[in-house]
Protein backbone atom coordinates (compact mmCIF):
# COMPACT_ATOMS: atom_id res chain seq x y z
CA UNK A 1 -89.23 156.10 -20.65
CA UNK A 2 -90.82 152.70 -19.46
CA UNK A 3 -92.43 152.97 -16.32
CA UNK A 4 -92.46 156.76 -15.83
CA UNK A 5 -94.94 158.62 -14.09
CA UNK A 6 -95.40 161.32 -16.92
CA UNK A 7 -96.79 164.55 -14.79
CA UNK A 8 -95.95 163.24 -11.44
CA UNK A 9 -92.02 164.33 -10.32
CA UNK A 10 -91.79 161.71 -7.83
CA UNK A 11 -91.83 158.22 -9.31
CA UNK A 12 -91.69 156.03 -6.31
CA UNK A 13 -93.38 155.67 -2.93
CA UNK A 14 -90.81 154.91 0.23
CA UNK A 15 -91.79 153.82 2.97
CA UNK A 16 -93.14 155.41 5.90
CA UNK A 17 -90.71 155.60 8.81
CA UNK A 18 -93.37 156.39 11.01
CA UNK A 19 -95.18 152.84 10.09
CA UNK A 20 -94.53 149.25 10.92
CA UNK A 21 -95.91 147.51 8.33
CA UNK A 22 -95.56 148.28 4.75
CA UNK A 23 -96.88 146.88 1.37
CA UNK A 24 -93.76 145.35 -1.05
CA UNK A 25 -93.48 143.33 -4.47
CA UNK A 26 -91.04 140.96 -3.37
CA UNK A 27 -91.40 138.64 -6.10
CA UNK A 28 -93.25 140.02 -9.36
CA UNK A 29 -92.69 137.30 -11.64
CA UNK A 30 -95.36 135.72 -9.76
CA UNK A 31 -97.61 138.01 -10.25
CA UNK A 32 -99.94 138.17 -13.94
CA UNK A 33 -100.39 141.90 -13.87
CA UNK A 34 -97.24 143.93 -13.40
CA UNK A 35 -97.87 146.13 -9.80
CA UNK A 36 -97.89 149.29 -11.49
CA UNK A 37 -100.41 151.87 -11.18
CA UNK A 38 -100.22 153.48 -14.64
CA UNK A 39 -101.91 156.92 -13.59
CA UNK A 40 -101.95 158.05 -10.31
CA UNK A 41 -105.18 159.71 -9.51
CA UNK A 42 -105.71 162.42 -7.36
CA UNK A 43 -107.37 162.20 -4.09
CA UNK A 44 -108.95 164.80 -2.41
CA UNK A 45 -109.62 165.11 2.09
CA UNK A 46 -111.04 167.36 3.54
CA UNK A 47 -110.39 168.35 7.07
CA UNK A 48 -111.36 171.69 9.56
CA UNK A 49 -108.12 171.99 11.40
CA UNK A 50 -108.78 174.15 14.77
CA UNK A 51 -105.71 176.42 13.88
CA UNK A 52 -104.13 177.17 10.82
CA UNK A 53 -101.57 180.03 11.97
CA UNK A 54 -97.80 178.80 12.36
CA UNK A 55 -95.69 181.03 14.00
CA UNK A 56 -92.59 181.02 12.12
CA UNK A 57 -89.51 180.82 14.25
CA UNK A 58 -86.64 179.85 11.83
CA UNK A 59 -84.22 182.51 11.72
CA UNK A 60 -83.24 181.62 8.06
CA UNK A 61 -86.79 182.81 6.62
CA UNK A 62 -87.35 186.05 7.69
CA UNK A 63 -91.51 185.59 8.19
CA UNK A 64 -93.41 186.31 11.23
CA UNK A 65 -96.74 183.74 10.31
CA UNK A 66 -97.63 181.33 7.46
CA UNK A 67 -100.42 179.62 6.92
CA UNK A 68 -101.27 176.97 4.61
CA UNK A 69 -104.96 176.39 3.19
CA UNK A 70 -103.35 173.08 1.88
CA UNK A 71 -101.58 169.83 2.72
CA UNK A 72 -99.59 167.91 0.31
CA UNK A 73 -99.21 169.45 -3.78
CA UNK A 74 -100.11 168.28 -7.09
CA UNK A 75 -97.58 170.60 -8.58
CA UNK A 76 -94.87 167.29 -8.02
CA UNK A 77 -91.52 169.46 -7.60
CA UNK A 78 -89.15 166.30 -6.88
CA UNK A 79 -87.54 168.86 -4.47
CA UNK A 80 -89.79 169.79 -1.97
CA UNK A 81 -88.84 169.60 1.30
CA UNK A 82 -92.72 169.92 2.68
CA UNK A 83 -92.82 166.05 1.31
CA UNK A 84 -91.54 164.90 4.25
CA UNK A 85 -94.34 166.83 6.50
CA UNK A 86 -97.08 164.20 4.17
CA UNK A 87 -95.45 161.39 6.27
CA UNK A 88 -97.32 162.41 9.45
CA UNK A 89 -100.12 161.89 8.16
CA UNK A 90 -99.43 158.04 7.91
CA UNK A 91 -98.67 158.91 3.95
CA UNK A 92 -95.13 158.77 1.68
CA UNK A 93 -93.23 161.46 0.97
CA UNK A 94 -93.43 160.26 -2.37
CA UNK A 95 -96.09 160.05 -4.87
CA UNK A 96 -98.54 160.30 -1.86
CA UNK A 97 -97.17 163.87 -1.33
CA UNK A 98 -98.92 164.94 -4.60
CA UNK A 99 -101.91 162.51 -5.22
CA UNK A 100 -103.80 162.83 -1.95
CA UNK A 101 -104.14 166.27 -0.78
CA UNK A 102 -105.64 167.89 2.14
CA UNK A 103 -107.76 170.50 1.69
CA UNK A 104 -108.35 172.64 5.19
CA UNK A 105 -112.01 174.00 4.08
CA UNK A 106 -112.04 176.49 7.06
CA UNK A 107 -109.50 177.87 6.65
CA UNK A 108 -110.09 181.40 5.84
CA UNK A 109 -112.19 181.38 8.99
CA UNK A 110 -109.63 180.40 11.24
CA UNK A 111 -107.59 183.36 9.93
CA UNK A 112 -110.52 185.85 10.69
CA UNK A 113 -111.12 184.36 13.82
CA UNK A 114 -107.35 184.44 14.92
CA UNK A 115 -106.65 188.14 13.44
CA UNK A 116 -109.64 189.37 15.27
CA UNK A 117 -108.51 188.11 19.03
CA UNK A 118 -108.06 190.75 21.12
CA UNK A 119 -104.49 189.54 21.88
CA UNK A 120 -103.77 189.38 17.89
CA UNK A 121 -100.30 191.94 17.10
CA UNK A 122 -100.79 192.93 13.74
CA UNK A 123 -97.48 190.86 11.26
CA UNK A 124 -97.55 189.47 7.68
CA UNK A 125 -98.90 186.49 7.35
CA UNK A 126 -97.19 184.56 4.65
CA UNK A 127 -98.72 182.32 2.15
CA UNK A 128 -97.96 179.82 2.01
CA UNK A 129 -94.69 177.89 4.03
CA UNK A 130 -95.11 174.84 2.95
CA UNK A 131 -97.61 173.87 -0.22
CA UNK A 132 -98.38 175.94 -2.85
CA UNK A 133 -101.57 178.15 -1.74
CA UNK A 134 -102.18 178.50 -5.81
CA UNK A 135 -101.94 174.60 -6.65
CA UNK A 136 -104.46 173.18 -9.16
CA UNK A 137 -107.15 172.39 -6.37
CA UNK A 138 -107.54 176.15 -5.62
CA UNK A 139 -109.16 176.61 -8.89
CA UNK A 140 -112.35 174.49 -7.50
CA UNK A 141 -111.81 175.41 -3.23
CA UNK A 142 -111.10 178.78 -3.25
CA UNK A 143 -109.61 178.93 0.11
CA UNK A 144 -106.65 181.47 -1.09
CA UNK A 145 -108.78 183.52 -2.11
CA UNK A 146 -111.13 183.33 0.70
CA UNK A 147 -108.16 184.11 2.88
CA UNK A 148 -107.23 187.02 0.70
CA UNK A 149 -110.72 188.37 1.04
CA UNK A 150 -109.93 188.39 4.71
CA UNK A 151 -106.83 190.40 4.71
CA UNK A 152 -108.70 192.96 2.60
CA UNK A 153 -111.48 192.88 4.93
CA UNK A 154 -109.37 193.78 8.05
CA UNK A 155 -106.79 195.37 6.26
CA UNK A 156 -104.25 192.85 7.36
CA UNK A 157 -100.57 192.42 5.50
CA UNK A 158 -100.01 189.06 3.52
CA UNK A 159 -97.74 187.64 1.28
CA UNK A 160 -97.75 185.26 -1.29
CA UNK A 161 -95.33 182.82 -3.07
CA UNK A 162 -96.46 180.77 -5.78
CA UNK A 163 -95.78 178.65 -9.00
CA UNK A 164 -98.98 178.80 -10.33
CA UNK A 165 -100.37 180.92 -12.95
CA UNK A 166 -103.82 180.90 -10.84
CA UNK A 167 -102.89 183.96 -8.96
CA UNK A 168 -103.79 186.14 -12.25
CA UNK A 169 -107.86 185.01 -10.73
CA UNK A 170 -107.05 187.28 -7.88
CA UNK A 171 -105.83 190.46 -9.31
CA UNK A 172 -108.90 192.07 -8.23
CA UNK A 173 -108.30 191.73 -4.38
CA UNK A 174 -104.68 192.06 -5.02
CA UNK A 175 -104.94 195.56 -6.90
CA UNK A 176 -106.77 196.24 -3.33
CA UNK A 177 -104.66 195.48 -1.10
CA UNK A 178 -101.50 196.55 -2.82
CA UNK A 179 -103.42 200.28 -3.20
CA UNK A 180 -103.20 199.84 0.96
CA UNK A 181 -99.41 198.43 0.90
CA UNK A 182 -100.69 195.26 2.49
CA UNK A 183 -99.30 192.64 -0.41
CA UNK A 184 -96.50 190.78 -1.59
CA UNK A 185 -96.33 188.45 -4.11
CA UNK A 186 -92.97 186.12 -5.03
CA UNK A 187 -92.60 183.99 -7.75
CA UNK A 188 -90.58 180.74 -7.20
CA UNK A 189 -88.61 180.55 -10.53
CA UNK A 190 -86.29 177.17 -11.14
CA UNK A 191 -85.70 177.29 -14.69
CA UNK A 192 -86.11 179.16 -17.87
CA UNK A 193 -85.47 175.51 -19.67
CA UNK A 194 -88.87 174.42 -20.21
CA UNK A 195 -87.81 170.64 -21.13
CA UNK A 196 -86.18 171.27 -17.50
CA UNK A 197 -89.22 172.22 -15.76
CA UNK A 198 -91.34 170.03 -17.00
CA UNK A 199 -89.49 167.00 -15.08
CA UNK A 200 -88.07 168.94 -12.53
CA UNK A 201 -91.73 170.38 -11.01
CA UNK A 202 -93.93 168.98 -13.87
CA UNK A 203 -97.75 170.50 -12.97
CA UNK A 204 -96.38 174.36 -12.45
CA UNK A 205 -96.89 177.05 -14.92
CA UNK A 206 -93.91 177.88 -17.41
CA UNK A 207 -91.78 180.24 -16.76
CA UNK A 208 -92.83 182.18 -19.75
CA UNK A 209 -96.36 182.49 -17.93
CA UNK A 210 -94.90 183.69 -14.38
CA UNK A 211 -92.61 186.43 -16.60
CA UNK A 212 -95.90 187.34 -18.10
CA UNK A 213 -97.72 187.76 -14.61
CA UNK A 214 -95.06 189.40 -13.40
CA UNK A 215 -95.03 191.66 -15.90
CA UNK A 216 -99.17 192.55 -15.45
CA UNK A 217 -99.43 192.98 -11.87
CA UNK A 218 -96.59 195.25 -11.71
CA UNK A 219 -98.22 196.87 -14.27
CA UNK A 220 -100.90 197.23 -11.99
CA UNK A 221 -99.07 198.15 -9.22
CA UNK A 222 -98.63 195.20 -7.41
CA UNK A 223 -95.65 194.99 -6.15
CA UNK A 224 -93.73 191.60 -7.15
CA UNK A 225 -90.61 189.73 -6.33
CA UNK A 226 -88.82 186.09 -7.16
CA UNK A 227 -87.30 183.00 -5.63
CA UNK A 228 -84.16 181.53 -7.70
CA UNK A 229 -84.87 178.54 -5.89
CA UNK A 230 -83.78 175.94 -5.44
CA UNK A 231 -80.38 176.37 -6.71
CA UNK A 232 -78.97 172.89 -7.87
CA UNK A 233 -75.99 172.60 -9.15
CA UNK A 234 -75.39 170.79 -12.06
CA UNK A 235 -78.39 171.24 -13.55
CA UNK A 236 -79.77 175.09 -13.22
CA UNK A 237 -76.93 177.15 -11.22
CA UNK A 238 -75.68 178.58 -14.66
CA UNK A 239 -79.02 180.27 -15.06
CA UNK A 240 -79.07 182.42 -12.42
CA UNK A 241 -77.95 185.57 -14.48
CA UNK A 242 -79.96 185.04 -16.91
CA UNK A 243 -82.96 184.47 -14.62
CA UNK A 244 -82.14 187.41 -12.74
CA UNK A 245 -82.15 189.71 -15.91
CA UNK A 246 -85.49 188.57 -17.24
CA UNK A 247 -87.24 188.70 -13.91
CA UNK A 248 -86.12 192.34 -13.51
CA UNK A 249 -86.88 193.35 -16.97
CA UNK A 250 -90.48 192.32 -16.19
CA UNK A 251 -90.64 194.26 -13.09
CA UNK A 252 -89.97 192.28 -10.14
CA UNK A 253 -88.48 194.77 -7.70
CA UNK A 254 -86.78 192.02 -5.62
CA UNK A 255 -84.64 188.40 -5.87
CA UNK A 256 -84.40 186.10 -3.33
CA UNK A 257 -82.51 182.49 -3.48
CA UNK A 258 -81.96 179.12 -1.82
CA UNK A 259 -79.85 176.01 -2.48
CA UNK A 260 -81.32 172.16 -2.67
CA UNK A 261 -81.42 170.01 0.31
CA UNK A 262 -82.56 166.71 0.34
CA UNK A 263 -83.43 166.36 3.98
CA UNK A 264 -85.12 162.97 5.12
CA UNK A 265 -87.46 161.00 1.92
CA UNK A 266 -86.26 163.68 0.00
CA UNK A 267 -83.37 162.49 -0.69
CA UNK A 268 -84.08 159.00 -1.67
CA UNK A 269 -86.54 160.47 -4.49
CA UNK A 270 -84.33 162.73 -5.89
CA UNK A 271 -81.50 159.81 -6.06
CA UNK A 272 -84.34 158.42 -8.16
CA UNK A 273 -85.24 161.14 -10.10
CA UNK A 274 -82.15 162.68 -11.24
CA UNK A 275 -80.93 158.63 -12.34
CA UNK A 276 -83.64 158.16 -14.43
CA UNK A 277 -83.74 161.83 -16.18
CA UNK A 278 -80.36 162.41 -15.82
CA UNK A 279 -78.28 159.06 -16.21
CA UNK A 280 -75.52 160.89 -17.52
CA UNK A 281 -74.73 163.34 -14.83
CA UNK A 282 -76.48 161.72 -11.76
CA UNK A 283 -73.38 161.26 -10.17
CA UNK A 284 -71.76 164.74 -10.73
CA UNK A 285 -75.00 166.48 -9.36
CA UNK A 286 -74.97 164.56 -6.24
CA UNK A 287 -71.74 164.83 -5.53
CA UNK A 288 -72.21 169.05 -5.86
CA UNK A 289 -75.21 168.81 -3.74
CA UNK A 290 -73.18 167.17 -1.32
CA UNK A 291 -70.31 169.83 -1.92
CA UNK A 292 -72.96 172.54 -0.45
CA UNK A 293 -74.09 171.05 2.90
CA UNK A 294 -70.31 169.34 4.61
CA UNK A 295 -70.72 166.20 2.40
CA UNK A 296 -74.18 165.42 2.81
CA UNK A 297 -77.14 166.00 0.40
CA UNK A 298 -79.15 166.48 3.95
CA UNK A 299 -78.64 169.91 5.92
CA UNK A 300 -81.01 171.15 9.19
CA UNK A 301 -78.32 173.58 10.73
CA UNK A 302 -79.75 177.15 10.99
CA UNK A 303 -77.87 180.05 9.03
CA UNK A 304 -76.20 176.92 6.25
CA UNK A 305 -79.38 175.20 5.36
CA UNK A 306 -80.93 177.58 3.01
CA UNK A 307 -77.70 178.71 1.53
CA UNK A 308 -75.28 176.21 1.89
CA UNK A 309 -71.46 175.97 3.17
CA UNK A 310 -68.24 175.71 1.54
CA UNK A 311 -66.68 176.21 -1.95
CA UNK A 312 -69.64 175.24 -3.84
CA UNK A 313 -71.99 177.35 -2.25
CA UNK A 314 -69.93 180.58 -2.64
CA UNK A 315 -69.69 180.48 -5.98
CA UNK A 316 -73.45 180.66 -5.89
CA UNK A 317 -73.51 183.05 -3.87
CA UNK A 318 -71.40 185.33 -5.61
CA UNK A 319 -72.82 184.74 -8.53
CA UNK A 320 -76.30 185.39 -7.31
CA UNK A 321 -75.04 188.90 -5.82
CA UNK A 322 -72.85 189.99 -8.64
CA UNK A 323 -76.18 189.76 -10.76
CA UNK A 324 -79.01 190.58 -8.47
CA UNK A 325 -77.01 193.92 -8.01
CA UNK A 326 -76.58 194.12 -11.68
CA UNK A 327 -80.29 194.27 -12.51
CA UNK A 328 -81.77 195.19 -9.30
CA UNK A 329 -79.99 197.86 -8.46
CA UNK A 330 -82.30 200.54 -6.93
CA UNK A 331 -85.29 198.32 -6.83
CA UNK A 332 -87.05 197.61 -3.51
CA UNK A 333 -90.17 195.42 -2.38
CA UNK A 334 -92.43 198.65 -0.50
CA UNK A 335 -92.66 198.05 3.22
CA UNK A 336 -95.98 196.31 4.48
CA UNK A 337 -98.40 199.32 5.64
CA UNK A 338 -99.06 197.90 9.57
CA UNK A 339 -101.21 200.93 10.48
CA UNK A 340 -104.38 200.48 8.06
CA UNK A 341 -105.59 197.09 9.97
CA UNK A 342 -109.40 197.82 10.78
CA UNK A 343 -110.35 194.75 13.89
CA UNK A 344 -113.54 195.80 13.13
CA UNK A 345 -113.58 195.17 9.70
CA UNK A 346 -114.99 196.97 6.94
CA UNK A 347 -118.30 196.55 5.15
CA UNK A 348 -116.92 196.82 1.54
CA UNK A 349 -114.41 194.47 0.73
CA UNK A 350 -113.64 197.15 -1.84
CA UNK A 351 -113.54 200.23 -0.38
């Protein structure tokens, strides 16, 4: 495909609502060299934020903290609704979102200094809510793990959700903390069409590999769960069963899903997305994204956002029930142990 960002899911740059001036190609024919950067490099910032603890007060999630070691995510799912969070930071939602990242290099001492305040009430702290804590930069920064370290140190619950094969590096102080009942670890699954993926959230590992991993660490006794999400109709809704089998024939003890919304730049990159991969059936998956959320593709209302409304969204819903029971019937994520946490923290990370 001419002009295609191969690698990157978004393929545009819109404009920043938050800025008054912007940069446009009104009139390229008047230009020699086409204005087209052919590949977008990735830029690295680093910043020491003086918090890195959200509380987490949606009632749709179900998590009590998150904290993300990152800003912004090379993995490029065209998706994402943590795009829009890149345009406070005078950036696009766009391909800004996952070509200049922020990397929060203190960030596994903020959460030691937060959960050893005397005021601190011992909850799961999730990882992450909004970029991928296992994205490509962690392989050089560390900061997951250096988090994780943490939780072992203190004996603190965490949770992780990922897309990345990276987490298989931390098995070690997983195996640890899972001995103590302090971890969780999800796996977002989209897909099991690998021609789908790769467009769809191109720098994640395949789905083969994350069926793998979850395989080995529940081997290990790690206790592991999934995300069917998102859900978009038209293109991967008729894989949920099929999802949900092989995720529980590896040993995931748990499923989990949520529908597409295409809340503020989202939206417009999608639009773009889905017309350029998916000329033929552009229309028809907008229109069913619309069908979940009262006509819009956009949806903020607490208790309909995650799941959807209507027709279209209990189909999915059954659908995602009628299976989930089917293969995880009797399966259950252990409860997080919130009696081993140690304020004083222990000597041995391994002990």
């Amino acid at each position: 495909m001419e002009n295609y960002h191969k690698g990157r899911g978004a393929q545009i740059n819109p404009a920043n609502p938050y800025l008054k001036q912007e940069i446009t190609l009104d009139h390229q024919e008047g230009i020699d060299e086409p204005f087209w950067l052919e590949k977008p490099e990735t830029q690295v910032f680093i910043e020491h934020p003086k918090k890195i603890l959200n509380k987490v007060k949606s009632p749709d999630i179900g998590l009590a903290w998150s904290a993300n070691p990152y800003q912004g995510c090379e993995h490029g799912c065209i998706y994402c609704y943590a795009r829009n969070t890149h345009t406070y930071w005078g950036w696009s939602a766009g391909l800004d979102f996952e070509t200049k990242i922020i990397v929060k290099e203190n960030a596994p001492t903020l959460i030691e200094t937060a959960i050893t305040h005397p005021k601190w009430k011992v909850e799961p702290i999730s990882l992450s809510g909004n970029t991928d804590c296992y994205q490509p930069l962690e392989k050089k920064y560390r900061l997951t793990r250096g988090i994780l370290e943490v939780c072992l140190k203190y004996r603190h619950p965490v949770g992780i959700i990922t897309k990345n094969a990276l987490v298989e590096r931390d098995i070690d102080i997983l195996q640890s903390l899972a001995e103590l009942g302090l971890v969780h670890v999800y796996f977002s699954i989209t897909t099991l069409n690998e021609k789908l993926r790769s467009v769809l959230e191109p720098r994640t590992a395949t789905t083969a590999k994350k069926l793998a991993l979850i395989r080995k660490l529940s081997a290990l006794g790690i206790p592991v769960g999934i995300m069917n999400a998102p859900i978009i109709p038209g293109l991967n809704e008729q894989e949920i069963p099929v999802i949900l089998k092989a995720s529980a024939e590896a040993g995931a003890l748990r499923a989990g899903y949520t529908v597409i919304r295409l809340n503020g730049q989202v939206g417009d990159l999608f639009y773009d997305w889905v017309k350029k991969n998916f000329p033929e059936r552009a229309g028809k998956v907008l229109q069913k994204i619309k069908n979940l959320h009262g006509g819009k593709v956009n949806d903020s209302r607490w208790g309909k956002r995650m799941q959807g409304d209507g027709e279209e969204a209990m189909v999915i819903n059954r659908l995602f029930h009628i299976h989930s029971e089917i293969n995880f019937k009797g399966k259950e994520m252990p409860p997080y142990n919130l009696k081993a946490f140690i304020k004083a923290g222990q000597l041995n990370l391994f002990t």
